[in-house]
Protein backbone atom coordinates (compact mmCIF):
# COMPACT_ATOMS: atom_id res chain seq x y z
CA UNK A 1 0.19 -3.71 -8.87
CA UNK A 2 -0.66 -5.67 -5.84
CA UNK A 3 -1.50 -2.34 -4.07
CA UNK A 4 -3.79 -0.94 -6.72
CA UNK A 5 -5.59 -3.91 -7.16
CA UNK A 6 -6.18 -3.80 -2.92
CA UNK A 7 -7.81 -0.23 -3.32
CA UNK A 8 -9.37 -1.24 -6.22
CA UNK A 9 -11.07 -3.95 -4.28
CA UNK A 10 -11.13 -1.46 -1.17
CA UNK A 11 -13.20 1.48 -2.50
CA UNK A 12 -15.68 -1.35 -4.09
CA UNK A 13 -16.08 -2.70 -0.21
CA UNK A 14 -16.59 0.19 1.01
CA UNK A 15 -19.79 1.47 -1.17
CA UNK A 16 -21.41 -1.70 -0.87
CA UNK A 17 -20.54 -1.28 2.64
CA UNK A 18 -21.90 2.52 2.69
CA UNK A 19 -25.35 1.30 1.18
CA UNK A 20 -25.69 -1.68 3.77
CA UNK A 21 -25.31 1.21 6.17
CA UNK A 22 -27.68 3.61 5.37
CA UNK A 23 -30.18 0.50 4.46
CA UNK A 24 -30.29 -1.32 7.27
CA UNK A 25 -27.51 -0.12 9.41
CA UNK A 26 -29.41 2.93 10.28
CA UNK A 27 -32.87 1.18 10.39
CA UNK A 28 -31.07 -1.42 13.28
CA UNK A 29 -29.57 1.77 15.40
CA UNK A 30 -33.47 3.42 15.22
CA UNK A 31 -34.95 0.33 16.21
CA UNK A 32 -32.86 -0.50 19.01
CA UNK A 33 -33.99 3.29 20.65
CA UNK A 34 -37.92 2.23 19.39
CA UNK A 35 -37.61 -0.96 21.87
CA UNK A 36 -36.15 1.61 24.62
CA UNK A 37 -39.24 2.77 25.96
CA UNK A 38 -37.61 4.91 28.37
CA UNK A 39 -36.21 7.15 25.62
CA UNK A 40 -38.35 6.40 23.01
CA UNK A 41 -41.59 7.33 24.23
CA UNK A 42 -40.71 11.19 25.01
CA UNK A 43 -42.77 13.59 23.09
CA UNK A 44 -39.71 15.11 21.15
CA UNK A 45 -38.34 11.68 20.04
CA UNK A 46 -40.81 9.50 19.85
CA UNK A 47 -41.83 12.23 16.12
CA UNK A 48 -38.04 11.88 15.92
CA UNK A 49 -37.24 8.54 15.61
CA UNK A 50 -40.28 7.48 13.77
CA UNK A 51 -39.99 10.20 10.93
CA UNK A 52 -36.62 9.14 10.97
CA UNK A 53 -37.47 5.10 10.38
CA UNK A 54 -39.60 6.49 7.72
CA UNK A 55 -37.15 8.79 5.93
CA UNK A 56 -34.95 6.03 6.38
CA UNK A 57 -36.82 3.11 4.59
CA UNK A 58 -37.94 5.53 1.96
CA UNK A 59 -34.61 7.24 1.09
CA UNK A 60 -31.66 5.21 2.31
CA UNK A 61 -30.64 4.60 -0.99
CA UNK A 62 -30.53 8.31 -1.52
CA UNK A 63 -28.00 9.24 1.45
CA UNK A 64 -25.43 6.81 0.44
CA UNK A 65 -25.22 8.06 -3.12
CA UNK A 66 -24.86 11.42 -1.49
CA UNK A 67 -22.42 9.99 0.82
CA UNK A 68 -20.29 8.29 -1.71
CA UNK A 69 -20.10 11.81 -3.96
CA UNK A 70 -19.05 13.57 -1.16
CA UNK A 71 -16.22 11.36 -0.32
CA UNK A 72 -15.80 11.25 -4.02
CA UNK A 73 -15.17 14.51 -4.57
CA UNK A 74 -13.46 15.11 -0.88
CA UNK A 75 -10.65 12.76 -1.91
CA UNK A 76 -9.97 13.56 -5.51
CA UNK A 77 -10.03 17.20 -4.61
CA UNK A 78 -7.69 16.67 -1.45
CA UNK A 79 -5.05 14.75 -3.31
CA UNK A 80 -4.79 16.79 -6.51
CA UNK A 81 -4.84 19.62 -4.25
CA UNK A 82 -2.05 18.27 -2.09
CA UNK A 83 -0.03 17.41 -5.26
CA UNK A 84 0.22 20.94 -6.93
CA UNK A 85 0.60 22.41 -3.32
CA UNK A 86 3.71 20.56 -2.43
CA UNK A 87 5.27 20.72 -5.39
CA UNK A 88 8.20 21.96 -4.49
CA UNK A 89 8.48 19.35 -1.51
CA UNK A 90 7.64 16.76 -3.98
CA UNK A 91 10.55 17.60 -6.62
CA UNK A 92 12.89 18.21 -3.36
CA UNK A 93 12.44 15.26 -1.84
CA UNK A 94 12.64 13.32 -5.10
CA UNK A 95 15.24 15.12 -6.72
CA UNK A 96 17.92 16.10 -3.63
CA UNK A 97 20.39 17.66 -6.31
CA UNK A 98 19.87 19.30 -9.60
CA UNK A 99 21.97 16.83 -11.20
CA UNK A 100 22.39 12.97 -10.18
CA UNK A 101 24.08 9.85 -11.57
CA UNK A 102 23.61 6.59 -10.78
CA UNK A 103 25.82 4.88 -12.36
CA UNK A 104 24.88 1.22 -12.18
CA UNK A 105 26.88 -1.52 -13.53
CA UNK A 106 28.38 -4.94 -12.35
CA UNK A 107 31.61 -3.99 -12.20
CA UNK A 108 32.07 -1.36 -10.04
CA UNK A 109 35.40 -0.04 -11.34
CA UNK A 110 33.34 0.08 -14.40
CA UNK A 111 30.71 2.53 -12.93
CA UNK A 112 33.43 4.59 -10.78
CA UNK A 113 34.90 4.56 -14.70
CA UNK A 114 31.69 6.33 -15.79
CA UNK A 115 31.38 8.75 -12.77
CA UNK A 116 35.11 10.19 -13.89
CA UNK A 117 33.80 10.65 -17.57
CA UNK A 118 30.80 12.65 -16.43
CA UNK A 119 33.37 14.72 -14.15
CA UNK A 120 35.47 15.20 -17.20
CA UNK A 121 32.31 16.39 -19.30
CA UNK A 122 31.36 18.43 -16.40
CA UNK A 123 34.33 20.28 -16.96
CA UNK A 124 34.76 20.39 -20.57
CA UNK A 125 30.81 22.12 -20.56
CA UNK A 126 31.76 24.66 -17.80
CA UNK A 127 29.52 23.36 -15.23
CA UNK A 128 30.16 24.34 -12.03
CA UNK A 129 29.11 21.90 -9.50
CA UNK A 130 28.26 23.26 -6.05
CA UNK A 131 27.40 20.48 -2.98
CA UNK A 132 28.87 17.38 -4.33
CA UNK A 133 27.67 13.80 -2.94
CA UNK A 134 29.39 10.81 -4.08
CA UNK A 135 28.95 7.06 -2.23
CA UNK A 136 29.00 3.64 -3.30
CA UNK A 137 25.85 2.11 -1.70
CA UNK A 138 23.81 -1.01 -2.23
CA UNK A 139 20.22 -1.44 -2.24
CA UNK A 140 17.98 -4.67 -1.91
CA UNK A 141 14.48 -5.30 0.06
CA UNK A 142 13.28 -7.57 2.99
CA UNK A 143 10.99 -8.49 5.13
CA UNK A 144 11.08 -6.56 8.65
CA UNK A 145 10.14 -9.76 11.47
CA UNK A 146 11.19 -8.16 14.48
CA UNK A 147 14.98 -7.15 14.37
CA UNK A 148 15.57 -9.14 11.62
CA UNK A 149 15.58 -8.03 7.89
CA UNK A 150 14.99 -11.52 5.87
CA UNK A 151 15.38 -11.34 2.32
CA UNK A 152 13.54 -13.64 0.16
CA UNK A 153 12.51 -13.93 -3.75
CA UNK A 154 8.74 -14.33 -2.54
CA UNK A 155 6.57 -11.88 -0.46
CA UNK A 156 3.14 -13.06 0.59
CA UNK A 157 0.20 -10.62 0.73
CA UNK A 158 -0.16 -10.37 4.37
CA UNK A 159 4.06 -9.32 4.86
CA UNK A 160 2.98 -5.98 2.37
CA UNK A 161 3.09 -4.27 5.43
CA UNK A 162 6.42 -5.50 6.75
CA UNK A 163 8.75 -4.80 3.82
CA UNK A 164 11.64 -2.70 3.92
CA UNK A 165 14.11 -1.01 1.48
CA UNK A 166 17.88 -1.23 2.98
CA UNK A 167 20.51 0.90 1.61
CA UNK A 168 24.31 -0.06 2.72
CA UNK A 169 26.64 2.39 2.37
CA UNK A 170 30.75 2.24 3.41
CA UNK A 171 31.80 4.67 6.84
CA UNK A 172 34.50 5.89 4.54
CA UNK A 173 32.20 6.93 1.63
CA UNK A 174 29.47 8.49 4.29
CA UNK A 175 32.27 10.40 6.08
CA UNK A 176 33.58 12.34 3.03
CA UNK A 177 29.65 13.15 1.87
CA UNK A 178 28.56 14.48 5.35
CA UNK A 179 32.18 16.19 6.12
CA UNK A 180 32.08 14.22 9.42
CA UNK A 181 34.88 11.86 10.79
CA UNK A 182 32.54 9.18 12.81
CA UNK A 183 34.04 5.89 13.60
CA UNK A 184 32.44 2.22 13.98
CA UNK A 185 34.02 -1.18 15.49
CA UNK A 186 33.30 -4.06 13.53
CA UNK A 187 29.26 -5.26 13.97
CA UNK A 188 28.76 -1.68 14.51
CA UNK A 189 25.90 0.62 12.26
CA UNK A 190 24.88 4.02 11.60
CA UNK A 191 21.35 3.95 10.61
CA UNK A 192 18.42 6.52 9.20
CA UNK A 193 14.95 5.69 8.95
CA UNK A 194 13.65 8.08 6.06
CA UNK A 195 9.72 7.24 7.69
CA UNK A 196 9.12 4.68 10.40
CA UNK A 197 11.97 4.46 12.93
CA UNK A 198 13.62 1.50 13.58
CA UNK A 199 13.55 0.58 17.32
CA UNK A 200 15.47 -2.04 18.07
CA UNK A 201 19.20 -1.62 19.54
CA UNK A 202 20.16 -4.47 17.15
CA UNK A 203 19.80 -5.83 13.86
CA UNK A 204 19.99 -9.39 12.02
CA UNK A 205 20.97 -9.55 8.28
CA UNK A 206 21.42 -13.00 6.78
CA UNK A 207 23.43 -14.32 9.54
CA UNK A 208 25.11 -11.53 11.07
CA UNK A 209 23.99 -9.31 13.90
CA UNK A 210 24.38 -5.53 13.77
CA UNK A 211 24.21 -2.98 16.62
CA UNK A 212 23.59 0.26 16.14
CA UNK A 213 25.69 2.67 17.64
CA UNK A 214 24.06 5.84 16.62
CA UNK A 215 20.90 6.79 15.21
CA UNK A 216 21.15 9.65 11.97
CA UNK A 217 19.13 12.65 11.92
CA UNK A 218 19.58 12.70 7.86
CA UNK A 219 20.98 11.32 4.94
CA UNK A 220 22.27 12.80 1.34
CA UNK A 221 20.97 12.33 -2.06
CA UNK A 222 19.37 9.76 -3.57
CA UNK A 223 16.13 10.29 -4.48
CA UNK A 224 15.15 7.23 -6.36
CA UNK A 225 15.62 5.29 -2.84
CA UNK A 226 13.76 8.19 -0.85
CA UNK A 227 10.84 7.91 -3.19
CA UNK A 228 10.47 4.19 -2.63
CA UNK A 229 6.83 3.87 -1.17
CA UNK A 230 8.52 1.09 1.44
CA UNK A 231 10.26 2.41 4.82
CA UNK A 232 13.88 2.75 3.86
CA UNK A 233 16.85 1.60 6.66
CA UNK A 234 19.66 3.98 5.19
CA UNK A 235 22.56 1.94 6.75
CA UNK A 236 26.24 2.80 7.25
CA UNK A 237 28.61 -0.42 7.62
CA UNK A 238 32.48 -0.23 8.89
CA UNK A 239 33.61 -1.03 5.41
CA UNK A 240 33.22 -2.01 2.01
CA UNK A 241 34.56 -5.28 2.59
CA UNK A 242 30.77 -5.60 4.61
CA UNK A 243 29.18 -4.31 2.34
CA UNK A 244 30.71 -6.92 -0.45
CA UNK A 245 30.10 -9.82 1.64
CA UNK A 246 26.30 -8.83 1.84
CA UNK A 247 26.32 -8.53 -2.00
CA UNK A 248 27.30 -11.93 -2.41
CA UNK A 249 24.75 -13.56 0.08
CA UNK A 250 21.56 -11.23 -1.32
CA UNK A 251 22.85 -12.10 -5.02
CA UNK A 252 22.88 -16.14 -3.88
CA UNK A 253 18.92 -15.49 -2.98
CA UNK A 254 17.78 -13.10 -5.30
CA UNK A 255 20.17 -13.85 -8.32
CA UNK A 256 18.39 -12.68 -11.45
CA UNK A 257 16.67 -9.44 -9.49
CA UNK A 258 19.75 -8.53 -7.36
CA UNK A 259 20.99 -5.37 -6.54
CA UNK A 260 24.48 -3.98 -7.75
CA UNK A 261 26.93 -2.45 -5.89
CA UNK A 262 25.92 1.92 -7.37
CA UNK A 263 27.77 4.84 -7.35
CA UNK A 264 25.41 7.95 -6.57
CA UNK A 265 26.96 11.20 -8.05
CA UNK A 266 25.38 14.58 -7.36
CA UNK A 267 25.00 17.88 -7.59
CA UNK A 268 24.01 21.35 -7.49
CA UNK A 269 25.13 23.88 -10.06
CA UNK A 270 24.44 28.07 -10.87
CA UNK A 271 24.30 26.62 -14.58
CA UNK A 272 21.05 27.84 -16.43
CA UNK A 273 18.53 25.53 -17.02
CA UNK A 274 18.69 25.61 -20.66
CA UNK A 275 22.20 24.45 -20.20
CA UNK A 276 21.35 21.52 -17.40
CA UNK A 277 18.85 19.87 -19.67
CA UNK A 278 21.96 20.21 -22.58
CA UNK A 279 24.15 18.85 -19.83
CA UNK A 280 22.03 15.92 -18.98
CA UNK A 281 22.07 15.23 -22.79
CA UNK A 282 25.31 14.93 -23.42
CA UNK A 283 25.67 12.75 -20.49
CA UNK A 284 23.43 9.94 -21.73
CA UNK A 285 25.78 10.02 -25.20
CA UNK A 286 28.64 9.41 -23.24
CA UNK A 287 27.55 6.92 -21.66
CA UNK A 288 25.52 5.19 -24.71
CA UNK A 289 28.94 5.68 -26.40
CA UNK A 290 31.31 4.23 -24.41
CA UNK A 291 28.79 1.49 -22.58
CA UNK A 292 28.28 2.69 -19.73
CA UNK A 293 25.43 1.99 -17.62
CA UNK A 294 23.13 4.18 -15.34
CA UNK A 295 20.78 7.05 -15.42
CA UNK A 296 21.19 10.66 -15.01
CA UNK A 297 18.57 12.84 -13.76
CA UNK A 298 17.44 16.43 -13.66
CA UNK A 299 15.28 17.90 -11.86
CA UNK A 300 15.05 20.62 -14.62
CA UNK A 301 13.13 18.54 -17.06
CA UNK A 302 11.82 16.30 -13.83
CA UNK A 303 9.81 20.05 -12.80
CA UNK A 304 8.30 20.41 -16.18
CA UNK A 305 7.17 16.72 -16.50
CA UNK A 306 5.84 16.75 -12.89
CA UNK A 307 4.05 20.32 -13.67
CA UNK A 308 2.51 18.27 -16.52
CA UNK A 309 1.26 15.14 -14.61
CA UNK A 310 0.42 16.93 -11.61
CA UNK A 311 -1.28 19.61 -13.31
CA UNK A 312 -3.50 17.49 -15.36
CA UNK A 313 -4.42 15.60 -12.56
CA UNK A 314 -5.41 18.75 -10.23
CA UNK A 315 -8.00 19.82 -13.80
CA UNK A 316 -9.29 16.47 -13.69
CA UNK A 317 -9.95 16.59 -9.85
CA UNK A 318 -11.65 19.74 -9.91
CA UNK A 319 -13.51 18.71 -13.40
CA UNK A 320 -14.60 15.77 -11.80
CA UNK A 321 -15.47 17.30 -8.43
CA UNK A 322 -17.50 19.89 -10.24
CA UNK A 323 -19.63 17.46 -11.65
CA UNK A 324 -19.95 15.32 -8.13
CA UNK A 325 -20.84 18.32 -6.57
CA UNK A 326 -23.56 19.21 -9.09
CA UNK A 327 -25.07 15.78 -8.89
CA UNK A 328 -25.00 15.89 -5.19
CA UNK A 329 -26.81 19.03 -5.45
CA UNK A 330 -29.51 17.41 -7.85
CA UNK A 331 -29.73 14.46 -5.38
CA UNK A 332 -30.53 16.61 -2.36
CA UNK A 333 -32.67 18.95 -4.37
CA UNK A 334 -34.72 15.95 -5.47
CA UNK A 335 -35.18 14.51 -1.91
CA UNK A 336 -35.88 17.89 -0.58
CA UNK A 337 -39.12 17.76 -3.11
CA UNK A 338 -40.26 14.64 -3.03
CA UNK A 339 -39.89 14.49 1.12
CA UNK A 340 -41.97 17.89 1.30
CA UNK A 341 -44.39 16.85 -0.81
CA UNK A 342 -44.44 13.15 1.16
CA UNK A 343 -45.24 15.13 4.29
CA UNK A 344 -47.40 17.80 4.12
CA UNK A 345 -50.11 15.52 5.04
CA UNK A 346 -48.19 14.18 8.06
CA UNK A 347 -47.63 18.03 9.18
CA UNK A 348 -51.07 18.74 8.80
CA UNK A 349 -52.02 15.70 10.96
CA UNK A 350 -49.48 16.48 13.75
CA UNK A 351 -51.27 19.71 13.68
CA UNK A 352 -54.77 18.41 14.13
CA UNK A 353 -54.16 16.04 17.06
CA UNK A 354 -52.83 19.25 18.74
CA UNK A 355 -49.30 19.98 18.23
CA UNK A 356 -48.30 23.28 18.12
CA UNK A 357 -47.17 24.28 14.68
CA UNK A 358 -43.69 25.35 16.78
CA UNK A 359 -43.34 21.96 17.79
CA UNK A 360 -44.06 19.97 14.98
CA UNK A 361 -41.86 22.00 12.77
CA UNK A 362 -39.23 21.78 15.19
CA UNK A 363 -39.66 18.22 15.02
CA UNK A 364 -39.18 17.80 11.15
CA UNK A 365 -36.72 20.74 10.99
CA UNK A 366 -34.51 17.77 13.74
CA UNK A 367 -35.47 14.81 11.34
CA UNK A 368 -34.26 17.03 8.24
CA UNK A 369 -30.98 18.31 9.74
CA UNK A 370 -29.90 15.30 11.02
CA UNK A 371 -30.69 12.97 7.72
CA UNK A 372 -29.01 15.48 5.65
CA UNK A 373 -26.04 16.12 7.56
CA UNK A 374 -25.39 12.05 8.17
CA UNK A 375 -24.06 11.51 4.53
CA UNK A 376 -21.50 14.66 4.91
CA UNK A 377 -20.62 13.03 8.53
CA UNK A 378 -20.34 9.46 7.15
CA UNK A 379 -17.97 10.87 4.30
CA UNK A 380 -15.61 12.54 6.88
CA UNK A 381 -15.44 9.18 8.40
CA UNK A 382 -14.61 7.67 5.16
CA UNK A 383 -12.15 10.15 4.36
CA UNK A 384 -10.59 9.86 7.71
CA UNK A 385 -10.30 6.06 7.27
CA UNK A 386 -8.79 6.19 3.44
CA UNK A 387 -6.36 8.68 4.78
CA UNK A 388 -3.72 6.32 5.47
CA UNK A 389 -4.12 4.35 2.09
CA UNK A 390 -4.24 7.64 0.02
CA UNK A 391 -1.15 8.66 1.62
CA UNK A 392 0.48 5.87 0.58
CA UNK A 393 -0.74 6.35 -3.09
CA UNK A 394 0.66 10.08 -2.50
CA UNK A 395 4.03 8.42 -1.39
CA UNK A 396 4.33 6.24 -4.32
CA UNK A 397 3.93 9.54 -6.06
CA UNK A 398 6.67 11.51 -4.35
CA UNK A 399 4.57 13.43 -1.80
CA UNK A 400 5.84 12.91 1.30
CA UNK A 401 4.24 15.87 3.51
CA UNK A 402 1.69 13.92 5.42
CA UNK A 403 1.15 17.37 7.25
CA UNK A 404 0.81 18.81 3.96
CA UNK A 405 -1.93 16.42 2.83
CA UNK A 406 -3.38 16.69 5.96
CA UNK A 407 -4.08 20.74 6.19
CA UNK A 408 -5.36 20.36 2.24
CA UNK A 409 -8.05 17.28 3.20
CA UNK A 410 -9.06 19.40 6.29
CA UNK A 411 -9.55 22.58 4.42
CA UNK A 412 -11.28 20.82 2.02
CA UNK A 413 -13.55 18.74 4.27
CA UNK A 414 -14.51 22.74 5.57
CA UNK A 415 -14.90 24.23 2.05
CA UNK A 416 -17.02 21.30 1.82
CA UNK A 417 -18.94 21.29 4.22
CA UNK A 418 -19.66 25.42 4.21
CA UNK A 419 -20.91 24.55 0.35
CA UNK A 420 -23.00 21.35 2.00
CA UNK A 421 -24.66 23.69 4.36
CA UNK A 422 -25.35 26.88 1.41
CA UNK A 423 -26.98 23.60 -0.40
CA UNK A 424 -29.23 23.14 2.71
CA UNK A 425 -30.03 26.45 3.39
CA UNK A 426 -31.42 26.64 -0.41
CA UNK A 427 -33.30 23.51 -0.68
CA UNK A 428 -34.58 23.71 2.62
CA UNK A 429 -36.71 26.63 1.99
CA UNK A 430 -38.14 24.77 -0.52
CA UNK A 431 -39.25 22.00 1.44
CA UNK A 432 -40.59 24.25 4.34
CA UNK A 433 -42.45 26.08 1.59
CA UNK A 434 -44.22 23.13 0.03
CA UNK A 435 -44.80 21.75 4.00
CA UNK A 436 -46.44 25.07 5.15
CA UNK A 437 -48.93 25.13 2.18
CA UNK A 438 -51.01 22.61 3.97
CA UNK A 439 -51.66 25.42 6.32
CA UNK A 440 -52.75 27.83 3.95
CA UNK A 441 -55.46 25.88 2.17
């Protein structure tokens, strides 16, 4: 919530910001080359800059609501886009095996009790599980200050940045998952990074130091830590004797909001779908029947509900980004008009004090290119600025590819861009056409 309300306040900064630019910011930067008479007073930019101070006093206002659509529609567009592209990504990265349990309960012979029902009913329904994964792990956040993971109850707005999710699970448990045989000494770690890498040799924890002896080029399952929007530190401790002892400390600080000790379950299966979503069914009333606690997830119906999320997003996007586009279009139309008719005069002038008609179209065709391409510049630089935020909003909604939304902003930044140049092209004749009949009269 914290987050959204940040962009919320962010996107507000940055139109008011957008507008101070194109009001005065612009006005400043001609001003400064005005007082450089070395520069300024050269044929070609001395009608340059002052048609630009002009353009800019009279239309400023104009630019930055072009500017803002375009990044409007460039973002909305991009992110959609990026969603329904990586679908697939997004449901794989979330949902590592068709079927997953967490079973999640205080006692953990209790949950291990659970994970041996849904075996049973595995069996009983004739569903044959292919690459099991089964851990014990713990989960609880913390603030990253250096090489030391602190875990408190309170986070302050400026440590957003720093927090981490750490996962602790036994050598023993990782072993069997990974078909490996690795070893560790006591104080020893295996550690993933699922985003930002860890680079410290060491680690602190309460008040025990860790090293890490080897550095993992992947972990299994568990896609309800991998989605977490914070970097995850996917740790693997000597034993589960460690791993109890850090349950007691984190549940002495965090009490009411502490983590349990889990059991992740999953799996893959050659069942059909129709009978995953009836397995996933009967799952939740066994558990509801005999107490149990925990979740169970497919990523059967998880595909159908993201296809419906996603998908309505990606209509609104393009809905919306229709209509941006078709008020930018408007906008620019508008200006092209009302700047033609504004200097017809002003050509006819240059033309009488002995300017070449060349030249002094030349000159406006300079003053015209470069205020109508500064909005479509200024909204690259926008989106190129938001791109780490938005990513994070992707994150937070299982998209992961960075390269992915990447290529999609890019390629829409071009499409863009070829569409902002057609929109030139056609309202530029226009304004050359209500310029040049000065000349005619």
């Amino acid at each position: 919530m914290t987050s959204l309300f940040l962009v919320f306040v962010a996107v507000i900064l940055v139109v008011i910001g957008t507008y101070l630019l194109f009001t005065a910011g612009s006005i400043a930067l001609l001003k400064v080359l005005k007082s450089h008479k070395g520069y300024y007073y050269k044929t070609r930019y001395f009608i340059s800059v002052s048609g630009m101070i002009y353009r800019m006093k009279q239309n400023a206002v104009g630019l930055a609501n072009i500017c803002i659509l375009s990044t409007g529609v460039l973002l909305m567009v991009a992110c959609t886009t990026s969603l329904m592209v990586g679908m697939e990504d997004i449901i794989r990265s979330r949902y590592p095996n068709q079927l997953a349990l967490y079973a999640d309960d205080e006692n953990l012979e209790t949950a291990g009790e659970a994970v041996e029902a849904v075996k049973q009913l595995q069996k009983e329904s004739g569903i044959e599980a292919t690459q099991e994964v089964e851990y014990r792990y713990l989960a609880f956040g913390a603030i990253l200050q250096e090489d030391t993971f602190l875990v408190t109850r309170e986070i302050k707005l400026t440590e957003m940045d720093s927090v981490q999710s750490l996962m602790f699970v036994p050598l023993e448990d990782y072993n069997k998952a990974m078909g490996e045989n690795k070893t560790l000494k006591p104080g020893e770690v295996l550690l993933y990074s699922n985003r930002t890498e860890y680079k410290h040799p060491r680690m602190k924890i309460f008040d025990r130091n860790y090293v890490i002896k080897e550095r993992l080029k992947s972990f299994p399952g568990n896609g309800i830590i991998a989605a977490n929007i914070a970097n995850t530190q996917f740790i693997v401790m000597p034993n589960m004797e460690d791993i109890q002892e850090l349950y007691e400390k984190q549940k002495e600080i965090l009490t009411d909001i502490a983590g349990n000790i889990r059991i992740y379950y999953g799996f893959d299966t050659n069942a059909k779908e129709k009978e995953q979503e009836e397995f996933q069914k009967a799952v939740y009333n066994l558990m509801a029947e005999n107490g149990y606690y925990g979740t169970m997830e497919s990523s059967v119906n998880a595909r159908q509900s993201f296809m419906g999320i996603y998908g309505g997003l990606f209509f609104i996007g393009i809905f919306l980004g229709l209509l941006f586009v078709m008020a930018t279009v408007l906008i620019i139309y508008y200006k092209q008009i009302s700047e033609g008719y504004d200097d017809k005069e002003r050509f006819a002038i240059m033309q009488k004090v002995g300017m070449s008609r060349e030249e002094v179209k030349a000159s406006i065709r300079s003053q015209v290119v470069t205020v109508f391409f500064l909005p479509l510049i200024t909204a690259g630089i926008h989106v190129a600025a938001a791109f780490p935020m938005f990513n994070k909003i992707l994150i937070l909604m299982n998209m992961e590819n960075t390269e992915m939304y990447a290529v999609c902003t890019g390629i829409c930044f071009l499409v863009f861009a070829v569409m902002y140049v057609v929109i030139y092209s056609i309202t530029a004749r226009t304004y050359y056409r209500i310029v040049s009949a000065v000349k005619s009269r």
